[in-house]
C-alpha atoms as a PDB file:
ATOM      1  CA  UNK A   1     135.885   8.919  25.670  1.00  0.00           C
ATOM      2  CA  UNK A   2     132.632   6.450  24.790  1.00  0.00           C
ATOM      3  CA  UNK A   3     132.617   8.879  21.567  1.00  0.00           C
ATOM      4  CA  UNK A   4     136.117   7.995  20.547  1.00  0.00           C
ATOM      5  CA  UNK A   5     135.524   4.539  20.887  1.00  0.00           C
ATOM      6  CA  UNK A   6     132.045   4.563  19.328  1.00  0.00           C
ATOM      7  CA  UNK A   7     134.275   5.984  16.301  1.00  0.00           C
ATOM      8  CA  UNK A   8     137.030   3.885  16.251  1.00  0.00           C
ATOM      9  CA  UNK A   9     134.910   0.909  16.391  1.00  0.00           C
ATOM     10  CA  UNK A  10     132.971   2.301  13.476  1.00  0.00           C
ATOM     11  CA  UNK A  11     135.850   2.579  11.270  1.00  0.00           C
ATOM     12  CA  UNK A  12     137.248  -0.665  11.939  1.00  0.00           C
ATOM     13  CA  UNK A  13     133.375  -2.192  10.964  1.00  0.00           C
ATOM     14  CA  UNK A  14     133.645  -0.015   7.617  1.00  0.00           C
ATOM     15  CA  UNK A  15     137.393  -1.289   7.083  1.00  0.00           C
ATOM     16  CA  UNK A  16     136.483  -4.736   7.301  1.00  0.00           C
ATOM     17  CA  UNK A  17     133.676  -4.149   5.135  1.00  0.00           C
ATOM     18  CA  UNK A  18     135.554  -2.434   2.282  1.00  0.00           C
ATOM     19  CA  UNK A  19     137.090  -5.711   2.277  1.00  0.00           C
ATOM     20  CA  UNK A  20     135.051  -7.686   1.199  1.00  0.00           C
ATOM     21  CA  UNK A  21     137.344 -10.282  -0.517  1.00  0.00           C
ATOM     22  CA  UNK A  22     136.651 -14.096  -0.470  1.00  0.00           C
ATOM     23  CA  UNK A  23     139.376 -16.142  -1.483  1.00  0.00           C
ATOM     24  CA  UNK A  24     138.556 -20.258  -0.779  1.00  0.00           C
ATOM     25  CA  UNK A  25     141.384 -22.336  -0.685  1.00  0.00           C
ATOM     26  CA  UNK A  26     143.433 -24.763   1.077  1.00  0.00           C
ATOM     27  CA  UNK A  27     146.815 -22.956   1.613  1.00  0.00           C
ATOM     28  CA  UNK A  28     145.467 -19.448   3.837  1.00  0.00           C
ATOM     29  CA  UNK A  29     146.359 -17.004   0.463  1.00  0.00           C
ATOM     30  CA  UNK A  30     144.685 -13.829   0.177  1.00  0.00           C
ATOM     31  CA  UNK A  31     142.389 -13.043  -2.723  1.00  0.00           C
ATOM     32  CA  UNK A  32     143.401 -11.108  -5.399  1.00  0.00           C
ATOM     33  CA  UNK A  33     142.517  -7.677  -5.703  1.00  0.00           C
ATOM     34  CA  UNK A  34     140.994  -7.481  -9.125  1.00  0.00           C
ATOM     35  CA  UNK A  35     138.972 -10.659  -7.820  1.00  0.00           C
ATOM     36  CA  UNK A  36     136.037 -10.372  -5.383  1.00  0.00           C
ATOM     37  CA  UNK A  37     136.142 -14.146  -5.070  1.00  0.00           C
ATOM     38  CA  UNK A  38     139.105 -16.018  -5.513  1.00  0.00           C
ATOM     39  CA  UNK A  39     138.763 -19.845  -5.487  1.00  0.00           C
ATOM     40  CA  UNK A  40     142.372 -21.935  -5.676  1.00  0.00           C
ATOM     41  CA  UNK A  41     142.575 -25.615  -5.304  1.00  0.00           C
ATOM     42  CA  UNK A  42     145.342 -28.274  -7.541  1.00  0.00           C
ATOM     43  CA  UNK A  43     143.283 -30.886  -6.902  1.00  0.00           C
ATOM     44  CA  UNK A  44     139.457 -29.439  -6.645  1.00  0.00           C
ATOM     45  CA  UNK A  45     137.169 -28.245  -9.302  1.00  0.00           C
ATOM     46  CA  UNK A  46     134.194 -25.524  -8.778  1.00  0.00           C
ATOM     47  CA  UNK A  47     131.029 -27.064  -8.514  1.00  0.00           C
ATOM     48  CA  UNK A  48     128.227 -24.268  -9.638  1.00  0.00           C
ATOM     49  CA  UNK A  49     124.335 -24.443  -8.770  1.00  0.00           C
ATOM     50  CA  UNK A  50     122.757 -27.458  -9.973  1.00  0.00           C
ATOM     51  CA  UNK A  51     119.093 -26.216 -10.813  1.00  0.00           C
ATOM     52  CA  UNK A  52     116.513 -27.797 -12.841  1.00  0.00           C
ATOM     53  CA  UNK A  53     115.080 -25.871 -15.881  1.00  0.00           C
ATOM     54  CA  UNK A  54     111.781 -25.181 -13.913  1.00  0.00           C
ATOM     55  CA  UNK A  55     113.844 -23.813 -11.010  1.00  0.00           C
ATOM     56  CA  UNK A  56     116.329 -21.903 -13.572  1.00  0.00           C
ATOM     57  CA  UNK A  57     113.592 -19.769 -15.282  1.00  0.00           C
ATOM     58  CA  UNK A  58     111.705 -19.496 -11.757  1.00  0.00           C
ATOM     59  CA  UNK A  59     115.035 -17.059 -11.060  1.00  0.00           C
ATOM     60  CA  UNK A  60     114.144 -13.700 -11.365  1.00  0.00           C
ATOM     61  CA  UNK A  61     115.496 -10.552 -12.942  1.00  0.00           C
ATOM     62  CA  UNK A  62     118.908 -12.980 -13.242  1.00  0.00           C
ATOM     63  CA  UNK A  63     121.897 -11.111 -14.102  1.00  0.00           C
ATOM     64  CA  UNK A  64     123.860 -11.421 -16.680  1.00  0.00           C
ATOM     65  CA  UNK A  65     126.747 -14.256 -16.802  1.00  0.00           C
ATOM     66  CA  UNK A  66     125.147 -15.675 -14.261  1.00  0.00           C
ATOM     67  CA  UNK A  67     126.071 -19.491 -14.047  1.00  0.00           C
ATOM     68  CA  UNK A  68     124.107 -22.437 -13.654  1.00  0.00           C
ATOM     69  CA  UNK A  69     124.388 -26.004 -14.385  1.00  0.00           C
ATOM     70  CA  UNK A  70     121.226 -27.886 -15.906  1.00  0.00           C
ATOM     71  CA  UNK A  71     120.081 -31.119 -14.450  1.00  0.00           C
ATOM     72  CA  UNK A  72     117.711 -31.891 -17.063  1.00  0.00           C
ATOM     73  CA  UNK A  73     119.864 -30.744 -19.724  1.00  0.00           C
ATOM     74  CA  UNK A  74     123.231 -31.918 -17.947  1.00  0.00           C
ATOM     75  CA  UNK A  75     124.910 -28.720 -19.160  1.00  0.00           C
ATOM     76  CA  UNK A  76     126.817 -25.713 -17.848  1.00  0.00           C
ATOM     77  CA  UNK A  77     124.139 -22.745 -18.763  1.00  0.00           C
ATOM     78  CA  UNK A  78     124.960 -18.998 -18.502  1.00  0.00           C
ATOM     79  CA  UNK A  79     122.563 -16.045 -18.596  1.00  0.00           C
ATOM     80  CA  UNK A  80     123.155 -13.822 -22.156  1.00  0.00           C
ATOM     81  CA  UNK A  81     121.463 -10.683 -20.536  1.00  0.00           C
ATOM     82  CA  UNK A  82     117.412 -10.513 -21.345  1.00  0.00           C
ATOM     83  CA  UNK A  83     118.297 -10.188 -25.548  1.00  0.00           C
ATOM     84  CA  UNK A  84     119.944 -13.216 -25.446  1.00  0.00           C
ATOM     85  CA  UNK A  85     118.449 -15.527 -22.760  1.00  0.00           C
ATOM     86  CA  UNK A  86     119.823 -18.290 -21.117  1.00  0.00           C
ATOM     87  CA  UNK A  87     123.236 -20.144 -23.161  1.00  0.00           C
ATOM     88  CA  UNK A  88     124.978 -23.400 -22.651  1.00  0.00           C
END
């Protein structure tokens, strides 16, 4: 019997996990599927990290499209991949 549970607990922990969907907004919607986070808001924007330059090329091994926005620069930066380097 404790074995049965032991394994039904287990797969609902993996379920859950397999789903590991964000959505973030204001109405309770679920995220959409192609979407591993899905932020809706009509009257919010998305605020991304604000780093400095020093603390954006302290990042390491970034990945690629990663998003930032620049302090000193005051622009939206992306990373290119290491070929290309950081973008605004």
């Amino acid at each position: 019997m404790k074995s049965l549970l032991f394994t039904l607990f287990l797969g609902v922990i993996f379920n859950i996990i397999s789903l590991a969907q964000v959505a973030i907004n204001s109405d309770g919607t679920l995220p959409d599927n192609s979407a591993g986070l899905d932020v809706k808001f009509n009257n919010k924007g998305f605020l991304p990290p604000r780093l400095t330059t020093t603390q954006r090329n302290a990042i390491v091994g970034p990945a690629a499209g990663l998003l930032i926005y620049n302090t000193n620069l005051n622009r939206l930066e992306y990373y290119g991949g290491a070929s290309i380097g950081w973008t605004c």
